[in-house]
C-alpha atoms as a PDB file:
ATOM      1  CA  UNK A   1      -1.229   6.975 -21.351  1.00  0.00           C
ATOM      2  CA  UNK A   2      -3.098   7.454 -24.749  1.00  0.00           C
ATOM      3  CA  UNK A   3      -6.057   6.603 -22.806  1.00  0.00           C
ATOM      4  CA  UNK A   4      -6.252   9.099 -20.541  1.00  0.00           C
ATOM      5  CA  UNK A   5      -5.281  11.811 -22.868  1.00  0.00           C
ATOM      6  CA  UNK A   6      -8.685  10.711 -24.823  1.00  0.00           C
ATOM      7  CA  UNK A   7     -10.446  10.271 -22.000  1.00  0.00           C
ATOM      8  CA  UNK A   8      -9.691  13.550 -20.731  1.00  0.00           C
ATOM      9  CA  UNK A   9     -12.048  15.644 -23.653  1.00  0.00           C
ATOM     10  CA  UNK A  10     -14.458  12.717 -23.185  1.00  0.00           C
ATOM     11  CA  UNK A  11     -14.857  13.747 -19.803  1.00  0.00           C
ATOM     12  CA  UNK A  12     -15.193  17.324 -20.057  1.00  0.00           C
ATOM     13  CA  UNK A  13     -17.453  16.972 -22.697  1.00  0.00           C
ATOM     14  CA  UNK A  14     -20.225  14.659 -21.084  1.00  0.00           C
ATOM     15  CA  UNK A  15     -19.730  16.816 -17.739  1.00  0.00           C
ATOM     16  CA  UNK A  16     -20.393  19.515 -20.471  1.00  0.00           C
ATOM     17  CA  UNK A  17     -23.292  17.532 -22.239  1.00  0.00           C
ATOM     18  CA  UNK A  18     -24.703  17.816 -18.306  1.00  0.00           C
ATOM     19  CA  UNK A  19     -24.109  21.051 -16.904  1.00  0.00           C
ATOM     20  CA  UNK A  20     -24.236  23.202 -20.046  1.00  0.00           C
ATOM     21  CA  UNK A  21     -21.754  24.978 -22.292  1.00  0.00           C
ATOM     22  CA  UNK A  22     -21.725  28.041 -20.724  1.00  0.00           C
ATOM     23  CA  UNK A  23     -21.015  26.868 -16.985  1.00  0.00           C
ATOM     24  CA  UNK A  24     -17.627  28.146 -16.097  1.00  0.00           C
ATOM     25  CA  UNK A  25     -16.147  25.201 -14.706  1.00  0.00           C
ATOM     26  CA  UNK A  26     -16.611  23.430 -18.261  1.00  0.00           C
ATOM     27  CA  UNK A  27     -14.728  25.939 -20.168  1.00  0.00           C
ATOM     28  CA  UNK A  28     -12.077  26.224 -17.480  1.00  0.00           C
ATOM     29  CA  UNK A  29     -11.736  22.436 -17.858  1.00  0.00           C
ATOM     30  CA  UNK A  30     -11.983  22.587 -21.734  1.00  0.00           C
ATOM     31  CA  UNK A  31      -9.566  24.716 -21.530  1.00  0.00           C
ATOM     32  CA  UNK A  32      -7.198  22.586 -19.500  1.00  0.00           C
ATOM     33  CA  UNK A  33      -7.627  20.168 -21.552  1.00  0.00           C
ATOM     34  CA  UNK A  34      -6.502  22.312 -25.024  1.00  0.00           C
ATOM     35  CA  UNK A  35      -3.339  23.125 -23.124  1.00  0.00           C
ATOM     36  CA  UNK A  36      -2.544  19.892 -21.597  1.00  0.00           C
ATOM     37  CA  UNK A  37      -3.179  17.504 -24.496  1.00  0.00           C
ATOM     38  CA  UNK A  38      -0.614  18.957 -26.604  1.00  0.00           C
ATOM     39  CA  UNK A  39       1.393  19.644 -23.806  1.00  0.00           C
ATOM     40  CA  UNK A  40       1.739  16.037 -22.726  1.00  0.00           C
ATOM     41  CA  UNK A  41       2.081  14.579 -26.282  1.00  0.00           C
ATOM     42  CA  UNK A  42       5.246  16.804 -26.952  1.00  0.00           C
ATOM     43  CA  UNK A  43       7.187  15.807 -23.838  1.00  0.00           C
ATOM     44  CA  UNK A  44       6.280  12.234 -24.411  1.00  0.00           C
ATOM     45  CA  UNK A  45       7.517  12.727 -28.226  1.00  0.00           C
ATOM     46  CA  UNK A  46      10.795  14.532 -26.526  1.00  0.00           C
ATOM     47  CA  UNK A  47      10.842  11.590 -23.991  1.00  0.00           C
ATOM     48  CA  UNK A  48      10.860   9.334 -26.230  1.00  0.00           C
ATOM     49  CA  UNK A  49      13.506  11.070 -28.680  1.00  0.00           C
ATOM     50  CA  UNK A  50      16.025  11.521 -26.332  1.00  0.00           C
ATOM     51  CA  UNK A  51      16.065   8.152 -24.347  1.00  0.00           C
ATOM     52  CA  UNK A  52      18.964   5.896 -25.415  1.00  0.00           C
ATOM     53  CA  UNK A  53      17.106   3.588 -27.879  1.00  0.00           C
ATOM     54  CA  UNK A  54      17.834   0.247 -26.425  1.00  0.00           C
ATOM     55  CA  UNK A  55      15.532   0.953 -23.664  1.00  0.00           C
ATOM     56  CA  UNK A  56      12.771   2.384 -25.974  1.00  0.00           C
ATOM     57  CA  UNK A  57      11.622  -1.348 -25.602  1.00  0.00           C
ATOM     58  CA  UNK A  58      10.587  -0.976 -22.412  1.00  0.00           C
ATOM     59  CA  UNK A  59       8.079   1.590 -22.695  1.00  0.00           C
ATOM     60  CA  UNK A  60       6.089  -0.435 -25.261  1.00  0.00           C
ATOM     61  CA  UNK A  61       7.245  -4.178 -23.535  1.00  0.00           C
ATOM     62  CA  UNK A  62       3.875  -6.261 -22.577  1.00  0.00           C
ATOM     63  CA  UNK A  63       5.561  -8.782 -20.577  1.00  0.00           C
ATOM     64  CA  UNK A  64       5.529  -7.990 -16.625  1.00  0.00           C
ATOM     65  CA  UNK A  65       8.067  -7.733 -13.950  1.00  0.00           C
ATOM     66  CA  UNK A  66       6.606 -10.916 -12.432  1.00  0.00           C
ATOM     67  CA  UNK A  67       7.311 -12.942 -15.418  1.00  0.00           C
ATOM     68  CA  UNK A  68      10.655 -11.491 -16.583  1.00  0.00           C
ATOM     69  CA  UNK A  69      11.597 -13.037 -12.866  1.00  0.00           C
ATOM     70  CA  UNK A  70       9.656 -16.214 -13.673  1.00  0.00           C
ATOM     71  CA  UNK A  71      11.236 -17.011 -17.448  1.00  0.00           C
ATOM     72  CA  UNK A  72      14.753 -16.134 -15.549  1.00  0.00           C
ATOM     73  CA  UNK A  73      14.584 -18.589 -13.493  1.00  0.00           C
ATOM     74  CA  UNK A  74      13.218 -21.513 -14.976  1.00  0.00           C
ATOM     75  CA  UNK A  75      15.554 -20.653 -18.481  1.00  0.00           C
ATOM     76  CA  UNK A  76      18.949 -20.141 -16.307  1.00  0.00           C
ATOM     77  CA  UNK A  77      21.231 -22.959 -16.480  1.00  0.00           C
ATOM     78  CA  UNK A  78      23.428 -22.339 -13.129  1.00  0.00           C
ATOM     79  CA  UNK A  79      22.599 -21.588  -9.776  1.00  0.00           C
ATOM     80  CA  UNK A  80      23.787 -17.840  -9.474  1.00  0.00           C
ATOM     81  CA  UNK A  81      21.418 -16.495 -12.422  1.00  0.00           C
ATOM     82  CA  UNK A  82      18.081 -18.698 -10.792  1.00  0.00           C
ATOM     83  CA  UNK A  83      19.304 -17.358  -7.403  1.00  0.00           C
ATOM     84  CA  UNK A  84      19.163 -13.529  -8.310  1.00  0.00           C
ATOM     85  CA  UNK A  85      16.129 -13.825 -10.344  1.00  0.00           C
ATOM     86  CA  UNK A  86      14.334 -15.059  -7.488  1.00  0.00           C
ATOM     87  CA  UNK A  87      15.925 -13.406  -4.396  1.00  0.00           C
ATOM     88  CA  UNK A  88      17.158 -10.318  -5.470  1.00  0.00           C
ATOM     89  CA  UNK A  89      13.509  -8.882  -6.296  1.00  0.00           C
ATOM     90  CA  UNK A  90      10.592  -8.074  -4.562  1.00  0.00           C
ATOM     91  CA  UNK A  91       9.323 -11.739  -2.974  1.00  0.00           C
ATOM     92  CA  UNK A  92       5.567 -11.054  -4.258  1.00  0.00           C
ATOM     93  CA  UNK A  93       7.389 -12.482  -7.470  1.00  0.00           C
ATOM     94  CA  UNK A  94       8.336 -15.159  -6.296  1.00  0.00           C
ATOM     95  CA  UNK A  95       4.876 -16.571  -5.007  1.00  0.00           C
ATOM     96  CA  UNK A  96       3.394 -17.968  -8.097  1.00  0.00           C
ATOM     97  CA  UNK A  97       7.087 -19.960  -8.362  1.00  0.00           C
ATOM     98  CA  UNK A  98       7.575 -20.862  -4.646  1.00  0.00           C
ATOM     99  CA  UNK A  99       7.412 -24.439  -4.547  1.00  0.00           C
ATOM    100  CA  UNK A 100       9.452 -24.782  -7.875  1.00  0.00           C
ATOM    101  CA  UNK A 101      11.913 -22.396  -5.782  1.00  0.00           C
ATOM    102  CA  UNK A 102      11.662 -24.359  -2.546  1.00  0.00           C
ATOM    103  CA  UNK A 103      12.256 -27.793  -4.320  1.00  0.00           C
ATOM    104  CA  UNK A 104      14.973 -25.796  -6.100  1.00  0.00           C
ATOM    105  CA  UNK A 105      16.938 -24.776  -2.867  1.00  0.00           C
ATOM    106  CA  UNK A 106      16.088 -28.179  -1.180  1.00  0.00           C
ATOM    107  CA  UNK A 107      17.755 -30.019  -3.676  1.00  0.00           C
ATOM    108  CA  UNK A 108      20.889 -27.625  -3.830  1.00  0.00           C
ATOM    109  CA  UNK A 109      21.569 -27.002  -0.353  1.00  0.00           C
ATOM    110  CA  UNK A 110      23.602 -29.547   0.854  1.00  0.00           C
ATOM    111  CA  UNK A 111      25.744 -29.098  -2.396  1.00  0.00           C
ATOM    112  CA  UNK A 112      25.754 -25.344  -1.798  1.00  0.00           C
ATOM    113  CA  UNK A 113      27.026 -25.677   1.756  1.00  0.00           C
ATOM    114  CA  UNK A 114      30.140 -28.018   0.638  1.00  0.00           C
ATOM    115  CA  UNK A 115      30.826 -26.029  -2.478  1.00  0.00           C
ATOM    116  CA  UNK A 116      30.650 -22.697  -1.143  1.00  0.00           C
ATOM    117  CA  UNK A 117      29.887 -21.072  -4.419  1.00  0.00           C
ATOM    118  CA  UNK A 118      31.160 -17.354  -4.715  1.00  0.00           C
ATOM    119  CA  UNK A 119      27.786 -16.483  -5.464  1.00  0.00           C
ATOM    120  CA  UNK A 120      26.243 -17.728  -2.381  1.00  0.00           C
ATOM    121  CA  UNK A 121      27.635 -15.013   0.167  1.00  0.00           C
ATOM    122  CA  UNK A 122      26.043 -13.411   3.387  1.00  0.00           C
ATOM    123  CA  UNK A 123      23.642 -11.436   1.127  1.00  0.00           C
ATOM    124  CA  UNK A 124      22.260 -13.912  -0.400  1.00  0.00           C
ATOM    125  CA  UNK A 125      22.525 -16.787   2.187  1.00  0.00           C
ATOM    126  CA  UNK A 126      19.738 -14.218   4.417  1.00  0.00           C
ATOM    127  CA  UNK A 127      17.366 -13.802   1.637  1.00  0.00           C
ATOM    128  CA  UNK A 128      16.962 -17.533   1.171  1.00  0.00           C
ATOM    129  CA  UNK A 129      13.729 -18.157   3.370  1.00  0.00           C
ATOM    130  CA  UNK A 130      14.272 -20.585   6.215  1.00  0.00           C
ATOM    131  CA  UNK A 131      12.073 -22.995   5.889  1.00  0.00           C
ATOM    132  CA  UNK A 132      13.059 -23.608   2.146  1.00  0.00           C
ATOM    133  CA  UNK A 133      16.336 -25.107   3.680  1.00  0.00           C
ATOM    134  CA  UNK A 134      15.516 -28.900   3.726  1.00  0.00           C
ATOM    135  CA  UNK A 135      16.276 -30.483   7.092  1.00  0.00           C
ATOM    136  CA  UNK A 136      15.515 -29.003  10.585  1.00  0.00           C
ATOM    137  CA  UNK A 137      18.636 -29.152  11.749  1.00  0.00           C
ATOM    138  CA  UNK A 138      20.170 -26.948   8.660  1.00  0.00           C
ATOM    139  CA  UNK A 139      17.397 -24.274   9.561  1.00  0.00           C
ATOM    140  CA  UNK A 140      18.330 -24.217  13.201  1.00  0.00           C
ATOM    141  CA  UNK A 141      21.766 -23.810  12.253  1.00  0.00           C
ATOM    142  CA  UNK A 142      20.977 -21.036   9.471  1.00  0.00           C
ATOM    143  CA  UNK A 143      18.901 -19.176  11.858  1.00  0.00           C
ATOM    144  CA  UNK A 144      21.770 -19.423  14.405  1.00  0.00           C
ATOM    145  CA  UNK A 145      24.104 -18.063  11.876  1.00  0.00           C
ATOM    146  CA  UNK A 146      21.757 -15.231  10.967  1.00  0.00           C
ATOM    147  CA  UNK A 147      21.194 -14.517  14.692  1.00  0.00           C
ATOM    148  CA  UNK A 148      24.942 -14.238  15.331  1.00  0.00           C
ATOM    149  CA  UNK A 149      25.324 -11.384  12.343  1.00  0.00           C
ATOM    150  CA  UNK A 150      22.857  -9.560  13.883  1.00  0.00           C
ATOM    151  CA  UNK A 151      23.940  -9.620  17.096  1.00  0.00           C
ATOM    152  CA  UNK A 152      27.935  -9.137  15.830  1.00  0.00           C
ATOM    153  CA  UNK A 153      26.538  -6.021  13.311  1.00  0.00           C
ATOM    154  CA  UNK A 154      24.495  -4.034  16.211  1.00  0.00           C
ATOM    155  CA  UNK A 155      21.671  -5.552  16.166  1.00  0.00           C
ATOM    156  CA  UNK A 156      19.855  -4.402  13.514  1.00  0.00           C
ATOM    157  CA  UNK A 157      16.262  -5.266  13.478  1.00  0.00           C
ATOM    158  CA  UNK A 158      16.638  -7.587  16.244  1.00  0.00           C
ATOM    159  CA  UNK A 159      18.426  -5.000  18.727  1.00  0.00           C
ATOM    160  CA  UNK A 160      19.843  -6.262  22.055  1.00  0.00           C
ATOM    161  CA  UNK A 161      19.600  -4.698  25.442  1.00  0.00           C
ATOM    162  CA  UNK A 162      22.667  -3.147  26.313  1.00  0.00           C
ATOM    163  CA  UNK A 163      24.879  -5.159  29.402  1.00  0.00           C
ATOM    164  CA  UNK A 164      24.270  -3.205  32.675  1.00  0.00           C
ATOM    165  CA  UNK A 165      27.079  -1.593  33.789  1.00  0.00           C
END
């Protein structure tokens, strides 16, 4: 943000340095640039004033999406908290982590299925990728569960001809 609110004078100024002083699109664009400078910097100051100030953080926080999921899941001690990190977001951040997250699932599953945690309901159960599920015969029967909800909700993105009648 504070570099494009220098760069914008720079900018006007070398297309100035080019064209002249007195060509009108430079002064319109000088102009702009008087009015919007200022303009910008007080509603970022009044942004910035009025947010709730826990969050001010986040405006200034280096650390990326991608490794705020990362960090949560290898630092989370139970299943639930590693499970949301990683299947809850956007699965681009997941890729860097995928085999730690397949070997992860692999060795849960089979506990997972007799346990039945709370946390591991129909949401979550279809955002597990298949073939992270260990054996062959547990992804045929997950992807025969999954096909059933489909079918039993409408059909969804998998819709089924209608019976002729």
């Amino acid at each position: 943000m504070i570099f494009t609110l220098v760069s914008l004078p720079v900018a006007v100024w070398i297309y100035g340095t080019k064209v002249g002083k007195e060509d009108k699109v430079y002064n319109g664009a000088f102009i702009a640039a008087l009015a919007l400078i200022p303009t910008v910097t007080a509603v970022l100051v009044i942004f910035f004033l009025s947010i709730e100030q826990d969050y001010l953080h986040t405006f200034i926080n280096p650390i990326r999406g991608i490794d705020v999921t990362i960090n949560q899941f290898r630092n989370s001690k139970d299943d639930e908290a590693k499970a949301d990190a990683v299947f809850k977001r956007t699965k681009h951040h997941m890729l860097t982590i995928e085999e730690e997250v397949r070997g992860w699932v692999e060795e849960n599953w089979s506990r997972w299925q007799d346990e039945q945690p709370k946390w591991l309901n129909e949401r979550m159960m279809v955002r597990i990728p298949l073939d992270f599920i260990p054996t062959s015969f547990e992804r045929k029967k997950e992807k025969k569960r999954r096909t059933s909800m489909v079918q039993e909700q409408g059909g969804g993105a998998k819709k089924i001809a209608p019976e002729a009648g």
